[in-house]
Protein backbone atom coordinates (compact mmCIF):
# COMPACT_ATOMS: atom_id res chain seq x y z
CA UNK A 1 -28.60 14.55 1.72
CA UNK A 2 -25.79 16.68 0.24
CA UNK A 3 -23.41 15.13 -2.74
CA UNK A 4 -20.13 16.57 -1.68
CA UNK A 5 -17.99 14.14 -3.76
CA UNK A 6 -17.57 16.45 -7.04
CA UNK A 7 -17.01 19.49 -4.87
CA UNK A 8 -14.43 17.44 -3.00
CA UNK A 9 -12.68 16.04 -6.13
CA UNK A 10 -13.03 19.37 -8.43
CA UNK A 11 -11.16 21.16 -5.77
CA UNK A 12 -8.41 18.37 -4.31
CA UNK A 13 -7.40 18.37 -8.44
CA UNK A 14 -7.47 21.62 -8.59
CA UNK A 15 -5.19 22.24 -5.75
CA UNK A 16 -3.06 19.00 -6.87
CA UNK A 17 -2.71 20.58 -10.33
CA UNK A 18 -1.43 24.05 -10.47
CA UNK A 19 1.64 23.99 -12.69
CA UNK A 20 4.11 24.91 -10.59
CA UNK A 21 3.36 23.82 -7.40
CA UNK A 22 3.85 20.48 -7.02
CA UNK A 23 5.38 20.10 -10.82
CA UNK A 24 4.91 21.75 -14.25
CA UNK A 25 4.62 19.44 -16.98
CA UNK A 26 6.11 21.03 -19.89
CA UNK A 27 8.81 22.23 -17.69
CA UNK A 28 10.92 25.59 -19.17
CA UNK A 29 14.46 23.48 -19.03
CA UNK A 30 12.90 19.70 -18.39
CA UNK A 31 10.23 17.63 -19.55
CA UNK A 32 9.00 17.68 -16.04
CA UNK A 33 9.95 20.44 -13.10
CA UNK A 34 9.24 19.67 -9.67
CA UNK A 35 7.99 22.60 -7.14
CA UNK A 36 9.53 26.16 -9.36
CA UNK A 37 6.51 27.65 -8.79
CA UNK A 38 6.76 28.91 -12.02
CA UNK A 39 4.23 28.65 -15.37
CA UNK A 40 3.90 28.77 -18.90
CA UNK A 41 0.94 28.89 -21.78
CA UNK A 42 1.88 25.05 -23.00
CA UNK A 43 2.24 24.60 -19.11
CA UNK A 44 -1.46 25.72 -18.78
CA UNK A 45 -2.58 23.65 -21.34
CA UNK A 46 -1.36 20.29 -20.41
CA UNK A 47 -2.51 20.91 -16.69
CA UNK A 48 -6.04 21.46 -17.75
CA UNK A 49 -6.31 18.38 -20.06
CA UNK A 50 -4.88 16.33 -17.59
CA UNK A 51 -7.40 18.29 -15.16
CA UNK A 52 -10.53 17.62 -17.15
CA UNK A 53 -9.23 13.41 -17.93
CA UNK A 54 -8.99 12.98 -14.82
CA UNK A 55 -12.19 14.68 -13.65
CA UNK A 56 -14.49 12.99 -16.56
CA UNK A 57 -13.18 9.55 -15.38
CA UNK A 58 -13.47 10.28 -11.42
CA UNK A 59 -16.82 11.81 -11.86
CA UNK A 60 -18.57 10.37 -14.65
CA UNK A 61 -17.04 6.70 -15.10
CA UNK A 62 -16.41 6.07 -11.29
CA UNK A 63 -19.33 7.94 -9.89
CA UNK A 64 -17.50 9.32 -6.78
CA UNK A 65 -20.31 10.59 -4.21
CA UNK A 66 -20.20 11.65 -0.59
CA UNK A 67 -22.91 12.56 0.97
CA UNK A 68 -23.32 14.40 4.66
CA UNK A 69 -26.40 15.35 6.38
C-alpha cells in the first residue's frame, strides 16, 4: 500500500498558502490582506514558516497517513 497522506497535506498547504491568494500575512497596507493576489519578501517569509509549523505538526506529531491500493 501507497502513503498518500504527506503528498496530500504538502500540496493542500501549499495551495492554501500562497500569499496572495487567499490572504498575505504581512499585508503591504494591513497586517493581514485578503485575496490581492499580490506578494512581498517578508510576505514570503511568514508563509513558509507558517508552511513548515504546520507541516512538522501534521506530519510528524499527528502522523497523518492515507493509504490506497
Amino acid at each position: 500500500m501507497e502513503d498518500w497522506g504527506p503528498v496530500l497535506i504538502a500540496v493542500v498547504l501549499f495551495v492554501l498558502l500562497t500569499p496572495g491568494l487567499l490572504f498575505q500575512l504581512p499585508g503591504r497596507g494591513k497586517t493581514v490582506e485578503f485575496g490581492n493576489m499580490q506578494t512581498s519578501g517578508v510576505s514570503i517569509l511568514v508563509h513558509a514558516v507558517i508552511y513548515f509549523g504546520l507541516i512538522t505538526i501534521l506530519l510528524l506529531a499527528i502522523g497523518v497517513h492515507v493509504y490506497v491500493g
